[in-house]
C-alpha atoms as a PDB file:
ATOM      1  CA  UNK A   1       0.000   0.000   0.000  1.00  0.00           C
ATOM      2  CA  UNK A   2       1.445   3.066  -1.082  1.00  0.00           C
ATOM      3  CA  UNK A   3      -0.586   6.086   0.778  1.00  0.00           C
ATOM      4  CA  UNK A   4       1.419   8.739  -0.754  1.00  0.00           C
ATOM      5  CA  UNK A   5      -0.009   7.425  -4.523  1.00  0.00           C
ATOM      6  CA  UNK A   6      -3.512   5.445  -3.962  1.00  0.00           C
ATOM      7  CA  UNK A   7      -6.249   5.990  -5.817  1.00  0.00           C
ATOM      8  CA  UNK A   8      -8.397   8.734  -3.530  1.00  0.00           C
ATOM      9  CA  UNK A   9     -12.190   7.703  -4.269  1.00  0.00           C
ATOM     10  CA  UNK A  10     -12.978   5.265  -5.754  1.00  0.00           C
ATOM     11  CA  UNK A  11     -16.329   2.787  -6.293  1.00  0.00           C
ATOM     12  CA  UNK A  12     -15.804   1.035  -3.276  1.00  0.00           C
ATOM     13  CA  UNK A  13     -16.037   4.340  -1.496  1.00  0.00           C
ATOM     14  CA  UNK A  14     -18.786   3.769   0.638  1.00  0.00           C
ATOM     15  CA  UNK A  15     -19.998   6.717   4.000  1.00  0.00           C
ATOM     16  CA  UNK A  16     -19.876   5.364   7.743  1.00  0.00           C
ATOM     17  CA  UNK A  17     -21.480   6.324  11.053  1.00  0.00           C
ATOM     18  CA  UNK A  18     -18.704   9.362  11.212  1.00  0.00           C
ATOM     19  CA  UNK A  19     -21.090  10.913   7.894  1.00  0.00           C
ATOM     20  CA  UNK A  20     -24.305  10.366   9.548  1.00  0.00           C
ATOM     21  CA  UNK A  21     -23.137  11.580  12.779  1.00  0.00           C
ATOM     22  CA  UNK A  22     -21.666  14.965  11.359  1.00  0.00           C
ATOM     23  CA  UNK A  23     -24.828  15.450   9.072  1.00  0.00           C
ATOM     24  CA  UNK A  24     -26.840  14.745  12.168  1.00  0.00           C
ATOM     25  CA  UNK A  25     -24.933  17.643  14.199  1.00  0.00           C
ATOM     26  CA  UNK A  26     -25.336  19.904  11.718  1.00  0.00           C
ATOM     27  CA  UNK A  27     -29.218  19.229  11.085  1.00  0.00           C
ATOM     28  CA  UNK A  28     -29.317  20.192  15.393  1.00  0.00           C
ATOM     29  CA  UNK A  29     -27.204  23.522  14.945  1.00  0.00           C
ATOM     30  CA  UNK A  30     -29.759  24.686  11.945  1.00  0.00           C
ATOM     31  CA  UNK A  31     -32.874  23.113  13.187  1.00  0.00           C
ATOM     32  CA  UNK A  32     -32.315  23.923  16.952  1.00  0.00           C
ATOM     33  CA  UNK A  33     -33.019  20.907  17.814  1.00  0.00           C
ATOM     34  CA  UNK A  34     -31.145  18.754  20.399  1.00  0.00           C
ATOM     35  CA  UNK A  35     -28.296  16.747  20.080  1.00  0.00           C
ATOM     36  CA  UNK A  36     -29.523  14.017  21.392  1.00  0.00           C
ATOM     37  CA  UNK A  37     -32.626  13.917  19.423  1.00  0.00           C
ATOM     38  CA  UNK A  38     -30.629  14.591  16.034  1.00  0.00           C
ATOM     39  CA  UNK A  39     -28.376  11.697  16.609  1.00  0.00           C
ATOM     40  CA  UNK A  40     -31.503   9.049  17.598  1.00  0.00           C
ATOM     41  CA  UNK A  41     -33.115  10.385  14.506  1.00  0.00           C
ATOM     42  CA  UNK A  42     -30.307   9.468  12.089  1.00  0.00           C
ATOM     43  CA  UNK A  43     -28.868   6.683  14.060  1.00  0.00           C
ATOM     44  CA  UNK A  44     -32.497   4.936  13.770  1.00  0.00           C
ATOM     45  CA  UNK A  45     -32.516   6.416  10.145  1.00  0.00           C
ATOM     46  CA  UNK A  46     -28.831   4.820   8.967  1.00  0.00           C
ATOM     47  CA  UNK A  47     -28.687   1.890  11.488  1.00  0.00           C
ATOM     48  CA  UNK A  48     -25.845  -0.013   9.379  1.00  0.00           C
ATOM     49  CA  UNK A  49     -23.294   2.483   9.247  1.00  0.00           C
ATOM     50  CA  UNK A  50     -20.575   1.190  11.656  1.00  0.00           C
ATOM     51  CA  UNK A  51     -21.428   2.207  14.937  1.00  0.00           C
ATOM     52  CA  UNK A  52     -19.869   0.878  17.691  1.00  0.00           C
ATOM     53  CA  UNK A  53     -21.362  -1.347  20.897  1.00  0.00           C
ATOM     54  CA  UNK A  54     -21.878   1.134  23.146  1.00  0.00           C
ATOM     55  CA  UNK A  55     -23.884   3.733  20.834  1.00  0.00           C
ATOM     56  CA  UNK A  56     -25.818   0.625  19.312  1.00  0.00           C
ATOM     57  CA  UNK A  57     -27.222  -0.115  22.763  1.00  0.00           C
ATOM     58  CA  UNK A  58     -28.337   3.542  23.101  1.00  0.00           C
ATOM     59  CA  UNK A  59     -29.981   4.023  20.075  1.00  0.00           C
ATOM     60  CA  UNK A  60     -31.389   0.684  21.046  1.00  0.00           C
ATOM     61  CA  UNK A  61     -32.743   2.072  24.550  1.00  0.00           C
ATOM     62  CA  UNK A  62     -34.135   5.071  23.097  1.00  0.00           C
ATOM     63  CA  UNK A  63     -31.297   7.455  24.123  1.00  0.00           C
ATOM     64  CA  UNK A  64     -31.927   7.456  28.041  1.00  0.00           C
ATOM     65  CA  UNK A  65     -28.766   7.791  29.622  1.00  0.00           C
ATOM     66  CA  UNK A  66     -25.224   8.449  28.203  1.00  0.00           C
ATOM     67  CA  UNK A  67     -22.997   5.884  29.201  1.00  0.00           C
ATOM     68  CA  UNK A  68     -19.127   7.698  29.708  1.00  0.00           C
ATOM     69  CA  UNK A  69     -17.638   6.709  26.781  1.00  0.00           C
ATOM     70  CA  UNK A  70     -14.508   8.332  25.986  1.00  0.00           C
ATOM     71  CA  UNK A  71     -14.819   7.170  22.368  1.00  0.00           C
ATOM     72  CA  UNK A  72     -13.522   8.701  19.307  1.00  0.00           C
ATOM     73  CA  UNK A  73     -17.500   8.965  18.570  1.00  0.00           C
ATOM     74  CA  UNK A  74     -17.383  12.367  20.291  1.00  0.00           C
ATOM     75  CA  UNK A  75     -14.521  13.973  18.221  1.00  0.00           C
ATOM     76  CA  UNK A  76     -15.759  12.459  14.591  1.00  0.00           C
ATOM     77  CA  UNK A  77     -19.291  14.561  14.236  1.00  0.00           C
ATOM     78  CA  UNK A  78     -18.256  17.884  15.795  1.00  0.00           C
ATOM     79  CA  UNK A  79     -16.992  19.816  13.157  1.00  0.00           C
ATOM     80  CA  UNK A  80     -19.903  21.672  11.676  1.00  0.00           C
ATOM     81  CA  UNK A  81     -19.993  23.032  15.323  1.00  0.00           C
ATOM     82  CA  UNK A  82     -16.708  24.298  14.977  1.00  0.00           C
ATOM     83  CA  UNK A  83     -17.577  26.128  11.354  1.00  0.00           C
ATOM     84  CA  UNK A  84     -20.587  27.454  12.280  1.00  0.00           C
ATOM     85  CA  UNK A  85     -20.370  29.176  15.740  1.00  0.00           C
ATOM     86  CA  UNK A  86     -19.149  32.474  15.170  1.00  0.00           C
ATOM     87  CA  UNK A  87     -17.095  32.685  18.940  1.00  0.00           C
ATOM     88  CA  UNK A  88     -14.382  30.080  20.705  1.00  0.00           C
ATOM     89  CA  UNK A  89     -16.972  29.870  24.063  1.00  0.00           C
ATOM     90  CA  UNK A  90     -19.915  29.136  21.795  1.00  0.00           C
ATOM     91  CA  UNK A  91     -17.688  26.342  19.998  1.00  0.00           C
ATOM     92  CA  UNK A  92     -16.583  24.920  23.286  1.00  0.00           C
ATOM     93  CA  UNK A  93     -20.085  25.293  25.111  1.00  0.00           C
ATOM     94  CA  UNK A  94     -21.986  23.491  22.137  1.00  0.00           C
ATOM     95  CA  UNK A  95     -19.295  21.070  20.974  1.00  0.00           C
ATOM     96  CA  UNK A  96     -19.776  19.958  25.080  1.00  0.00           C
ATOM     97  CA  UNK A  97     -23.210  19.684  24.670  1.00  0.00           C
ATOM     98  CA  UNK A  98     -23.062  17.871  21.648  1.00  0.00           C
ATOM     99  CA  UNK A  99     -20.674  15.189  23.725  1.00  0.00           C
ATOM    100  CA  UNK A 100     -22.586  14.645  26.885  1.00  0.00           C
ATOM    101  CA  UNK A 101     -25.444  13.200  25.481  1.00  0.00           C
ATOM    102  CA  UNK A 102     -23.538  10.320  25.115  1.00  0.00           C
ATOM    103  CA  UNK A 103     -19.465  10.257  25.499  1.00  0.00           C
ATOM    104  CA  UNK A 104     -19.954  11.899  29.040  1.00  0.00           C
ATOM    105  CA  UNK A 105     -16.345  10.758  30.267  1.00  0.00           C
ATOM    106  CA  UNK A 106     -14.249  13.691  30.845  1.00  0.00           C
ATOM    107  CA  UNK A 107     -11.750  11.961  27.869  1.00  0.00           C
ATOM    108  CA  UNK A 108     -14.370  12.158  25.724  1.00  0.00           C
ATOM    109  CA  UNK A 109     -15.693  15.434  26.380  1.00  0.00           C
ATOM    110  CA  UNK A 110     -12.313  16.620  25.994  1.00  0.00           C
ATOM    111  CA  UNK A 111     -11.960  15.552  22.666  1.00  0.00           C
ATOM    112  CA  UNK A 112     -14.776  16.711  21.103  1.00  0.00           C
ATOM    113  CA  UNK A 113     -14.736  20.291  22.464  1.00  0.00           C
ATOM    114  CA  UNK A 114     -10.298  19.871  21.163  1.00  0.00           C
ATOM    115  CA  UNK A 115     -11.624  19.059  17.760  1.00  0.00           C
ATOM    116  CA  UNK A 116     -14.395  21.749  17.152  1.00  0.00           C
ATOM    117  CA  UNK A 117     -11.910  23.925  18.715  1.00  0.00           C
ATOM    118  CA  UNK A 118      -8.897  22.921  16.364  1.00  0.00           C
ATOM    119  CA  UNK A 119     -11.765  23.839  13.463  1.00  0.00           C
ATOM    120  CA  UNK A 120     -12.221  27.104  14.605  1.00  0.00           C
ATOM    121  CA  UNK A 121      -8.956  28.115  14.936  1.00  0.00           C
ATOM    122  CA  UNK A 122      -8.197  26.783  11.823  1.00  0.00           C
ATOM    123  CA  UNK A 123     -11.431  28.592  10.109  1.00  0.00           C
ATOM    124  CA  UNK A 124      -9.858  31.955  11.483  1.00  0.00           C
ATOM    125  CA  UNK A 125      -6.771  32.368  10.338  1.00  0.00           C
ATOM    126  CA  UNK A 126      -4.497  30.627  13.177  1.00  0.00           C
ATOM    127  CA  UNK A 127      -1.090  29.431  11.996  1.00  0.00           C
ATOM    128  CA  UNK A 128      -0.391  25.910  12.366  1.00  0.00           C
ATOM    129  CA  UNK A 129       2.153  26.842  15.084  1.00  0.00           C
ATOM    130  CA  UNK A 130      -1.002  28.839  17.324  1.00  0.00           C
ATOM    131  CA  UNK A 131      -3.392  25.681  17.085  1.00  0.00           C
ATOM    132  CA  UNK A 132      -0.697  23.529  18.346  1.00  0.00           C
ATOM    133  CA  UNK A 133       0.050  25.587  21.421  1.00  0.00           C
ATOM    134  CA  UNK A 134      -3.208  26.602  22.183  1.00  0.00           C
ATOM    135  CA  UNK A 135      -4.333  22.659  22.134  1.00  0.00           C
ATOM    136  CA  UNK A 136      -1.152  21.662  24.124  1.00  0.00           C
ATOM    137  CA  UNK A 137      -2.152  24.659  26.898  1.00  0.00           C
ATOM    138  CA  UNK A 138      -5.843  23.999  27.180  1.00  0.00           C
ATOM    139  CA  UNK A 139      -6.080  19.908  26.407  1.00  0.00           C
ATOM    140  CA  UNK A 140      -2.816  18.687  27.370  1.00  0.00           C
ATOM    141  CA  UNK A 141      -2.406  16.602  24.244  1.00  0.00           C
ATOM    142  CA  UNK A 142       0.813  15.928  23.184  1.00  0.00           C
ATOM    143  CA  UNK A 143       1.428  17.459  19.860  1.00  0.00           C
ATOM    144  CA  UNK A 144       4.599  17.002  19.218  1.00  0.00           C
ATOM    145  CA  UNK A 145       5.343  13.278  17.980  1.00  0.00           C
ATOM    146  CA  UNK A 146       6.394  12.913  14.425  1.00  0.00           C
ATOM    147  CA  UNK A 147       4.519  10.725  12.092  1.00  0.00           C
ATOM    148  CA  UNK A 148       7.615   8.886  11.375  1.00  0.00           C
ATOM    149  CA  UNK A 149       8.222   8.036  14.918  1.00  0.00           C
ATOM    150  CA  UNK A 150       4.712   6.986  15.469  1.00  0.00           C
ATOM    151  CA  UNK A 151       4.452   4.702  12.517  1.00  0.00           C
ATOM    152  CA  UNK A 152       6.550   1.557  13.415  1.00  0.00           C
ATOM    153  CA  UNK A 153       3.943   1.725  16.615  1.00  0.00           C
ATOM    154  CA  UNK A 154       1.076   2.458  15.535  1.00  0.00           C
ATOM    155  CA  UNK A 155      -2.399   0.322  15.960  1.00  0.00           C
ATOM    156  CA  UNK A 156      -5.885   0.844  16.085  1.00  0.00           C
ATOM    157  CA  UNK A 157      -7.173   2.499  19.114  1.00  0.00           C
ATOM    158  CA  UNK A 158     -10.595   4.528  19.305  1.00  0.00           C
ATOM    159  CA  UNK A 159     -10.118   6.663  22.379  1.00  0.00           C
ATOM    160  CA  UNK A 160     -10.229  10.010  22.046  1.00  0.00           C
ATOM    161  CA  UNK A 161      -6.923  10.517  24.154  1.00  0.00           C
ATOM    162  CA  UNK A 162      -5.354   8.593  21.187  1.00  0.00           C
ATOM    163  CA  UNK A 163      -7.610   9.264  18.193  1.00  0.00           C
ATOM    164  CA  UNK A 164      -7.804  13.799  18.493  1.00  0.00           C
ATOM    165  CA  UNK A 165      -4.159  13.934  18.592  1.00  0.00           C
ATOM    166  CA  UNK A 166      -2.900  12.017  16.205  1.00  0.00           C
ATOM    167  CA  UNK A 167      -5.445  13.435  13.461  1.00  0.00           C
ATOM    168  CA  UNK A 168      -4.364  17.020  14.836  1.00  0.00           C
ATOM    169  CA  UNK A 169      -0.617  15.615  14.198  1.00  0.00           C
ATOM    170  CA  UNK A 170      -1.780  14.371  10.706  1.00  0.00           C
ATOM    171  CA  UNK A 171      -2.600  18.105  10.273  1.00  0.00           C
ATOM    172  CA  UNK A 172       0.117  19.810  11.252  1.00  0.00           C
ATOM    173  CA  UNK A 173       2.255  17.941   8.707  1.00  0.00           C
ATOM    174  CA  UNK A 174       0.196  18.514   6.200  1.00  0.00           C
ATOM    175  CA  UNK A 175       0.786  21.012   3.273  1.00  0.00           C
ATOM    176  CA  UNK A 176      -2.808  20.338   1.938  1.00  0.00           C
ATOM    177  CA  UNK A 177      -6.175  18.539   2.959  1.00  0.00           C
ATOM    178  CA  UNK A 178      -4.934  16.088   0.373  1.00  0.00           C
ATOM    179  CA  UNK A 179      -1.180  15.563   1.860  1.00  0.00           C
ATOM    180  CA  UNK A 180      -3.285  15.386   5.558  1.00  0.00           C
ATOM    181  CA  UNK A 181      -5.678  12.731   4.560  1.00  0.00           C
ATOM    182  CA  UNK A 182      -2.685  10.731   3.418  1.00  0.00           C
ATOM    183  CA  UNK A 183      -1.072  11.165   6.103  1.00  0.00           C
ATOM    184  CA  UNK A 184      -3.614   9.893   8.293  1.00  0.00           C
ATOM    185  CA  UNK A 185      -3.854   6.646   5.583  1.00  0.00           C
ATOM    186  CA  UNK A 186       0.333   6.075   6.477  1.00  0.00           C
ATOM    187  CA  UNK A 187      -0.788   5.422  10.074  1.00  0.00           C
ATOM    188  CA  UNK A 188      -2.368   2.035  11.338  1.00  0.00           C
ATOM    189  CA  UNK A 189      -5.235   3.539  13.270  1.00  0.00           C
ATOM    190  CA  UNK A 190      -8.992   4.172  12.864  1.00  0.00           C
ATOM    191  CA  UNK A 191      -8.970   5.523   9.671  1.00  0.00           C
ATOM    192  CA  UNK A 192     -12.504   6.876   9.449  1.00  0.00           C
ATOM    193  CA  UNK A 193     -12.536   8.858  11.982  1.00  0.00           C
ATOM    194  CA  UNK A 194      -9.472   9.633  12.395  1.00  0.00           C
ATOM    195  CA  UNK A 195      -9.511  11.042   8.771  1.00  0.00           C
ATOM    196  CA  UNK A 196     -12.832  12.652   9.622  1.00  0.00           C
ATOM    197  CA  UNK A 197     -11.308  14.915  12.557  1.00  0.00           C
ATOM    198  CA  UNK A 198      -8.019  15.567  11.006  1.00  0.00           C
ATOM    199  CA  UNK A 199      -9.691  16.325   7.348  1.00  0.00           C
ATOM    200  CA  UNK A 200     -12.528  18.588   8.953  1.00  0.00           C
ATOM    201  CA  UNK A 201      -9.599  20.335  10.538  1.00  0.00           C
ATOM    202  CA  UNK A 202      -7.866  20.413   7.226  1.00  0.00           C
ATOM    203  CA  UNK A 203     -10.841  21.773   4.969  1.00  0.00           C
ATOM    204  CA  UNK A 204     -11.048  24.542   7.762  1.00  0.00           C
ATOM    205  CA  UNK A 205      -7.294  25.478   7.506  1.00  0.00           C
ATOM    206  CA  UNK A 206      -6.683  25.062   3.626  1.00  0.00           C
ATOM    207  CA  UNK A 207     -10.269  26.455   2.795  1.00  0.00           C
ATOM    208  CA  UNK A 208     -11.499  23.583   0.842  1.00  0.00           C
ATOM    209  CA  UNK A 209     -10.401  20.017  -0.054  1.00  0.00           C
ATOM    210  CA  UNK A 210      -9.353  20.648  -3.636  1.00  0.00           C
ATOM    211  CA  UNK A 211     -11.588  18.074  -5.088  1.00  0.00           C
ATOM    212  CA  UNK A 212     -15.175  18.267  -6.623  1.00  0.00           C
ATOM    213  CA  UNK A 213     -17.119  18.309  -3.026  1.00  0.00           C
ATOM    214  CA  UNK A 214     -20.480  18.130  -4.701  1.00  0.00           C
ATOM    215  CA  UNK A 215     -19.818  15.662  -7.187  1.00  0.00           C
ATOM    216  CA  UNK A 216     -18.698  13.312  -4.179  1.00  0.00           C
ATOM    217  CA  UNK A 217     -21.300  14.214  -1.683  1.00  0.00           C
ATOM    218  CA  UNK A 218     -23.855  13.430  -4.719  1.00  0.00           C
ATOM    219  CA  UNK A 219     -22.054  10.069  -5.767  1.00  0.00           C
ATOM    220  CA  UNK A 220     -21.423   8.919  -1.807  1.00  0.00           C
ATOM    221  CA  UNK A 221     -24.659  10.354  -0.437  1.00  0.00           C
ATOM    222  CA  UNK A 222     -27.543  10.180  -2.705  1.00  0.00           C
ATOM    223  CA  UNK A 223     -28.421   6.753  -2.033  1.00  0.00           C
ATOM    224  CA  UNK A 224     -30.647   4.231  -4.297  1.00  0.00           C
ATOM    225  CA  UNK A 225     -33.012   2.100  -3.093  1.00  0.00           C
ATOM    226  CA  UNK A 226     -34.390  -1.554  -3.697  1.00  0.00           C
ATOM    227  CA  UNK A 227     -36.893   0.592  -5.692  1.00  0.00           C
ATOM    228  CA  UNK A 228     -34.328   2.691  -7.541  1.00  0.00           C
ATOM    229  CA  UNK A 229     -35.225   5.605  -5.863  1.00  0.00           C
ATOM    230  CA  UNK A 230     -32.633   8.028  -4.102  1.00  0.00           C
ATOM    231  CA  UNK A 231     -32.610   9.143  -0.384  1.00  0.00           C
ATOM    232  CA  UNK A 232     -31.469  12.554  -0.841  1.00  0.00           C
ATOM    233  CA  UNK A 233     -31.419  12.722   3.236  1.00  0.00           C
ATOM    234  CA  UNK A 234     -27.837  12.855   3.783  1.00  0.00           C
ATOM    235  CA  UNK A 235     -26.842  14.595   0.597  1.00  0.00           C
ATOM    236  CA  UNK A 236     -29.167  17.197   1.166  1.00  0.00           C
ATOM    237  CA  UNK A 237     -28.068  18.187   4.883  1.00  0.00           C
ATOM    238  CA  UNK A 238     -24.426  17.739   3.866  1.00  0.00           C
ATOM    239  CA  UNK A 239     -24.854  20.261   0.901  1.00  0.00           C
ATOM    240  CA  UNK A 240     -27.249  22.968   2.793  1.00  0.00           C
ATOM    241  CA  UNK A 241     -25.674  26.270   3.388  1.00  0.00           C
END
């Protein structure tokens, strides 16, 4: 596998639970609707997307309780809240929010409210060098690990504590959200979500992706049916302004 020159998208491209979760967050912050409610609604809605145990068993149970996770589930469907929030306390108090519903461990709080953060800063004209000490100060992640030290000892692991700062890493040593979402492919980790925090960051810093966003959303997003009909659901909420 050679990250630096594999194909990008191709037809076995398929969305996970980190889509539906971030489409979900952003259908709250525009409806003003609940977190919680938003993330029942298109967790019942998309029920074979990769979720993991824990969240299964609380869409399951109707939502009632969240159950301290400190999950990478938190950081992966935050970042509309940092692009759309217009201060740093608004992105922190509603990228909480958006957490305790269900990743209510500290870790996992943490994060979330990191990640949203890291998009605003990156949205607002922060060097590279500013995000990285302002996350250091505030979260207490380490930062400062190259990608070619972490590779020979690297493996899956979907905490937060692990998951945030290596996609923030993935950033930083990025010279486009292209170059950062292969960097986060030249690390064994969880690459969906850890690509979804690190690229949202990206997209925020680079302004854009460099690719044909609505031409993917549409191929990726409107999805057929047994019927050949399209459910424009996700595609629609992805592309609203």
């Amino acid at each position: 596998f050679n990250y630096k020159k594999e194909p990008f998208f191709t037809d076995n491209c398929f969305f996970t639970d980190d889509t539906v979760m971030t489409v979900a967050t952003k259908y709250a912050v525009l409806n003003g609707t609940s977190y919680r409610g938003a993330y029942l609604q298109f967790g019942r809605k998309y029920p074979l997307v990769g979720y993991g145990t824990m969240f299964k068993r609380w869409l399951e149970e109707g939502g009632c309780a969240a159950y301290r996770s400190y999950g990478n589930g938190s950081a992966m469907r935050v970042s509309f809240i940092g692009e759309y929030f217009p201060t740093l306390e608004r992105v922190r108090e509603n990228a909480q929010k958006s957490a305790l519903c269900t990743h209510s461990h500290p870790e996992g709080i943490k994060g979330a409210e990191a990640t949203a953060v890291c998009v605003y800063l990156a949205r607002t004209e922060n060097s590279k060098r500013e995000i990285k000490r302002y996350i250091e100060k505030n979260y207490g992640y380490d930062l400062g690990k190259p990608l070619l030290l972490q590779r020979p000892f690297s493996k899956v692991d979907m905490s937060c504590q692990v998951s945030v700062p290596l996609a923030i890493r993935c950033f930083l040593e990025s010279h486009s959200w292209e170059s950062c979402m292969r960097n986060v492919y030249s690390v064994k980790c969880d690459t969906d979500t850890v690509g979804c925090i690190a690229g949202s960051i990206a997209e925020a810093y680079y302004h854009g992706t460099g690719q044909n966003d609505l031409e993917l959303i549409r191929k990726y997003l409107a999805i057929p049916d047994s019927s050949g009909r399209c459910d424009m659901t996700l595609f629609n909420w992805a592309t609203m302004n």
